[in-house]
C-alpha atoms as a PDB file:
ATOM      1  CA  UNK A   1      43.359 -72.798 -83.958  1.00  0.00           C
ATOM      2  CA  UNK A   2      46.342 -74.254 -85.898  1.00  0.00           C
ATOM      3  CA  UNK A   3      44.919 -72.770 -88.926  1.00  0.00           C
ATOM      4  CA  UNK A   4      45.369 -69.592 -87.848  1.00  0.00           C
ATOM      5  CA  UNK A   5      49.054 -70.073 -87.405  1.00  0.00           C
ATOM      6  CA  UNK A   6      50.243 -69.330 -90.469  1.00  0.00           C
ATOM      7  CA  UNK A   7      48.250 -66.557 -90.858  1.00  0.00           C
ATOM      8  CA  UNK A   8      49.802 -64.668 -87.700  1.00  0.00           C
ATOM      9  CA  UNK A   9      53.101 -65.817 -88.710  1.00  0.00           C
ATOM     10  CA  UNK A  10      52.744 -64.133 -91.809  1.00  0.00           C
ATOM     11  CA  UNK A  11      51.355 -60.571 -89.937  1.00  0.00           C
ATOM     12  CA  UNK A  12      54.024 -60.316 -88.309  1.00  0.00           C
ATOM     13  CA  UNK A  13      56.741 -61.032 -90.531  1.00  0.00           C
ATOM     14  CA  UNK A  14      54.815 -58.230 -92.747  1.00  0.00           C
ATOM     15  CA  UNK A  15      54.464 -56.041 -89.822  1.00  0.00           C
ATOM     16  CA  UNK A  16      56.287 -52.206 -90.367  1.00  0.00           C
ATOM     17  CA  UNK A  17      59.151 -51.718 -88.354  1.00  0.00           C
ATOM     18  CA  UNK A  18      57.236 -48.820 -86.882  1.00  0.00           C
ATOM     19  CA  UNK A  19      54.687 -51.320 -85.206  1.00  0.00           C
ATOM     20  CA  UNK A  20      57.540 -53.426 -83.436  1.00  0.00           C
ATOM     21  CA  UNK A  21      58.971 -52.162 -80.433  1.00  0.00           C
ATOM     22  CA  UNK A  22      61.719 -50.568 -81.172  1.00  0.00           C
ATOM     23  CA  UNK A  23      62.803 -49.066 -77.484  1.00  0.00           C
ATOM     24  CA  UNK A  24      65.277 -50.801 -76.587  1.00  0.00           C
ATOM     25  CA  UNK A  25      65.342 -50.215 -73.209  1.00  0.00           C
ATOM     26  CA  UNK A  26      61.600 -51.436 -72.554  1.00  0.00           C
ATOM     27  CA  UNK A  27      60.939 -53.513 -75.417  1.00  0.00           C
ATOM     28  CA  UNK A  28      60.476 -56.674 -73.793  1.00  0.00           C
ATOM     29  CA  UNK A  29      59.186 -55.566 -70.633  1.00  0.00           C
ATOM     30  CA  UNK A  30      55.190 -55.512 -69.515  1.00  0.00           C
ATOM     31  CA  UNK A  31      55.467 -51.321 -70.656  1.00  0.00           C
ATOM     32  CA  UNK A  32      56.379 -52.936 -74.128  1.00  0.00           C
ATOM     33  CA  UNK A  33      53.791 -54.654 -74.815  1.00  0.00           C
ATOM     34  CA  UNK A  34      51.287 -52.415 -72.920  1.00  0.00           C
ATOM     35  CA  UNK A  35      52.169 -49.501 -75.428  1.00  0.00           C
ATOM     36  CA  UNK A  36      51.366 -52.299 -78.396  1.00  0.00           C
ATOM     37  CA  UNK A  37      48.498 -52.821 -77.116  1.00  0.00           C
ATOM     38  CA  UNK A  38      47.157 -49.447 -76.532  1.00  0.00           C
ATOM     39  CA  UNK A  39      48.357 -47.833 -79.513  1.00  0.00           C
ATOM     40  CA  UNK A  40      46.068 -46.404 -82.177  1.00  0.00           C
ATOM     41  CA  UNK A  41      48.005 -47.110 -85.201  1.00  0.00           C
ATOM     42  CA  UNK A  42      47.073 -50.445 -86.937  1.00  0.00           C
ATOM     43  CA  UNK A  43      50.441 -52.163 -87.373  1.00  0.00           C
ATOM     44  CA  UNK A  44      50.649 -52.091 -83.256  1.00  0.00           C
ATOM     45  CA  UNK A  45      47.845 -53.242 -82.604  1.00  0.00           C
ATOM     46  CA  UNK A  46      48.081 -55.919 -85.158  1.00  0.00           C
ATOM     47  CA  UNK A  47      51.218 -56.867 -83.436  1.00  0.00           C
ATOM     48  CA  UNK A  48      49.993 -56.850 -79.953  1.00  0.00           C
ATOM     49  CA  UNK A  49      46.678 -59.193 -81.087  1.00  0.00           C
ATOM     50  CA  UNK A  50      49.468 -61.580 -82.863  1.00  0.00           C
ATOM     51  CA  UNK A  51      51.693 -61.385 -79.632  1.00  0.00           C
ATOM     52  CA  UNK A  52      49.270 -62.336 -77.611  1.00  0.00           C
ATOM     53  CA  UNK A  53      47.560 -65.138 -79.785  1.00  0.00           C
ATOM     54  CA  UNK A  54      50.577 -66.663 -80.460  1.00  0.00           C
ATOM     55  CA  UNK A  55      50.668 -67.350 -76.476  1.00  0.00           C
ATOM     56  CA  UNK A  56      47.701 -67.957 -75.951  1.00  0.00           C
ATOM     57  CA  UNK A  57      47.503 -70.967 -79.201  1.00  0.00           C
ATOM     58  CA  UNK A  58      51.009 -72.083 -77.612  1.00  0.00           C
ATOM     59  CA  UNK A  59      49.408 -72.022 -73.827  1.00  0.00           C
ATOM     60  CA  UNK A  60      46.223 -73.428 -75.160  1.00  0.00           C
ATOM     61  CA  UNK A  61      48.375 -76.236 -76.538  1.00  0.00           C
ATOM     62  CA  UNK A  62      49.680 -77.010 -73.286  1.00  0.00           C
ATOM     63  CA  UNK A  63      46.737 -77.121 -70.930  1.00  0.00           C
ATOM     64  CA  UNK A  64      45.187 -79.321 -73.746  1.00  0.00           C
ATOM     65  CA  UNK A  65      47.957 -81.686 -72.584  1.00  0.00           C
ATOM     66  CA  UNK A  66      47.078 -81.366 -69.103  1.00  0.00           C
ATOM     67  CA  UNK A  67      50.530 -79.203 -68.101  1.00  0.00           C
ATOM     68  CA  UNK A  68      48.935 -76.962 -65.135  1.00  0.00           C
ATOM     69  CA  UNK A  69      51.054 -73.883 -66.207  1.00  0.00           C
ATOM     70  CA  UNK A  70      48.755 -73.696 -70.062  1.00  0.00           C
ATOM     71  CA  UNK A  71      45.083 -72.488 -70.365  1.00  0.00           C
ATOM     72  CA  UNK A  72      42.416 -74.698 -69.695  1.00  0.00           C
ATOM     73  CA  UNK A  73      38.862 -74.292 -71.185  1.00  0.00           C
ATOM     74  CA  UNK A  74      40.269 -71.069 -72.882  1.00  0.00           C
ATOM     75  CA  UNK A  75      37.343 -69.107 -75.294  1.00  0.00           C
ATOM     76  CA  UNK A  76      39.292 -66.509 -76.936  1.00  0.00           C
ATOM     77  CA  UNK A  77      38.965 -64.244 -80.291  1.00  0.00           C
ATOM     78  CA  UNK A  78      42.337 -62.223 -81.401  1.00  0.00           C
ATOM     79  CA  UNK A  79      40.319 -59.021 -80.983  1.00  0.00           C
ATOM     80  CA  UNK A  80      39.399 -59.623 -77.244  1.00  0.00           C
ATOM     81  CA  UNK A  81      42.798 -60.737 -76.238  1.00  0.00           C
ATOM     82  CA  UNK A  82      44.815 -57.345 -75.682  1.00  0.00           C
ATOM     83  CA  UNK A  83      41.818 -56.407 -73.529  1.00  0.00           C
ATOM     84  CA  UNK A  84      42.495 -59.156 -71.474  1.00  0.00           C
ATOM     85  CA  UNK A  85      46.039 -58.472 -71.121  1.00  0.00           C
ATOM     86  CA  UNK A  86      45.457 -54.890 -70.496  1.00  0.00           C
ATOM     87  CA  UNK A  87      42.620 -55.276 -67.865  1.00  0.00           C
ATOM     88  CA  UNK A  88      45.427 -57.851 -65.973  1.00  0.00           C
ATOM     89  CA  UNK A  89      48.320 -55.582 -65.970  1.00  0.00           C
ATOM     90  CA  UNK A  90      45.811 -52.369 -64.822  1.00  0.00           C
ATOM     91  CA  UNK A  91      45.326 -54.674 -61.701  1.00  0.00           C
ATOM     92  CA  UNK A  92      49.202 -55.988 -61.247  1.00  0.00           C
ATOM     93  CA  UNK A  93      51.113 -52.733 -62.591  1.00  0.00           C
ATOM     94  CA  UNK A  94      53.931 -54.504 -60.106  1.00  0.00           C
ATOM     95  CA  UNK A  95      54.514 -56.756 -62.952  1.00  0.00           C
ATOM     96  CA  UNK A  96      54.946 -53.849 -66.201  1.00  0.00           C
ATOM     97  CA  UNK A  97      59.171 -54.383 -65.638  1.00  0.00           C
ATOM     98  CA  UNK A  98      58.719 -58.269 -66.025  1.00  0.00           C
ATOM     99  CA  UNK A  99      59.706 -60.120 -69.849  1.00  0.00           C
ATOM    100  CA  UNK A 100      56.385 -59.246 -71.674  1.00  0.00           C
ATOM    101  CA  UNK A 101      55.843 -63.036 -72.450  1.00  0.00           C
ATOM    102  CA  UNK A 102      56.069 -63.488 -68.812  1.00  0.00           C
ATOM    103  CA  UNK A 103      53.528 -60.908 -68.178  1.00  0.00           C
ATOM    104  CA  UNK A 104      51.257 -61.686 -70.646  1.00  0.00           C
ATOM    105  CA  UNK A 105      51.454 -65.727 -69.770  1.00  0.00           C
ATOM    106  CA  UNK A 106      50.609 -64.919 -65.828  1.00  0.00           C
ATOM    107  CA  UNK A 107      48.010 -62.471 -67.301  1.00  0.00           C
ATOM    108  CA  UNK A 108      46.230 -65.257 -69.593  1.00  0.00           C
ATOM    109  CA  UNK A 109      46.588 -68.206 -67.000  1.00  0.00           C
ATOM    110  CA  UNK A 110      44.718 -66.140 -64.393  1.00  0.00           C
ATOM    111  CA  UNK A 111      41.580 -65.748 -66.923  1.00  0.00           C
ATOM    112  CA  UNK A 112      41.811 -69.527 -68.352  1.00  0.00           C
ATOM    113  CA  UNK A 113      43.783 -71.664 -65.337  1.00  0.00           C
ATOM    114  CA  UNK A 114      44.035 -75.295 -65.410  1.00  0.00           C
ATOM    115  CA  UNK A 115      43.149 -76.501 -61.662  1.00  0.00           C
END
């Protein structure tokens, strides 16, 4: 998984501005990162897969340590992870006006807890 760092790191410091979030009055909020994730245009998707694997890695990192708020026995691909996200926040819409890390944590620590 660390090898993969630098890899997302570099997507999304090459990412178009057109594929961040540039709404400022949602951008960080669960509609944010919803729109990322469903949007047909590469360089948002790209960014909602690197989002969300970049939180996953870091939560990954953290159950691995045995913190109870990371992922434990997390099996995830980059492609499947916006999926995941999106299948959470369909089932919680209470939660699209929370910080999208927020959402997006609560959304992967539901499918991978640490008990």
């Amino acid at each position: 998984m660390c090898a993969v760092a630098p890899a997302l790191i570099g997507m999304l410091a090459s990412a178009p501005a057109q594929g961040r979030l540039d709404d400022t009055s949602d951008k960080r909020s669960g509609h944010g990162l919803v729109r990322a994730c469903e949007a047909e245009q590469a360089a948002a998707a790209s960014w909602c897969a690197a989002y969300l694997m970049g939180i996953a890695d870091t939560l990954t990192a953290f159950g691995e340590g045995g913190h109870k708020g990371g992922l434990c026995g997390a099996a995830y691909q980059i492609e499947d992870l916006g999926e995941t996200f999106l299948t959470w926040m369909r089932k919680h819409p209470q939660f699209l006006d929370l910080d999208m890390l927020a959402g997006a944590s609560l959304a992967l620590r539901e499918r991978w807890p640490c008990r």
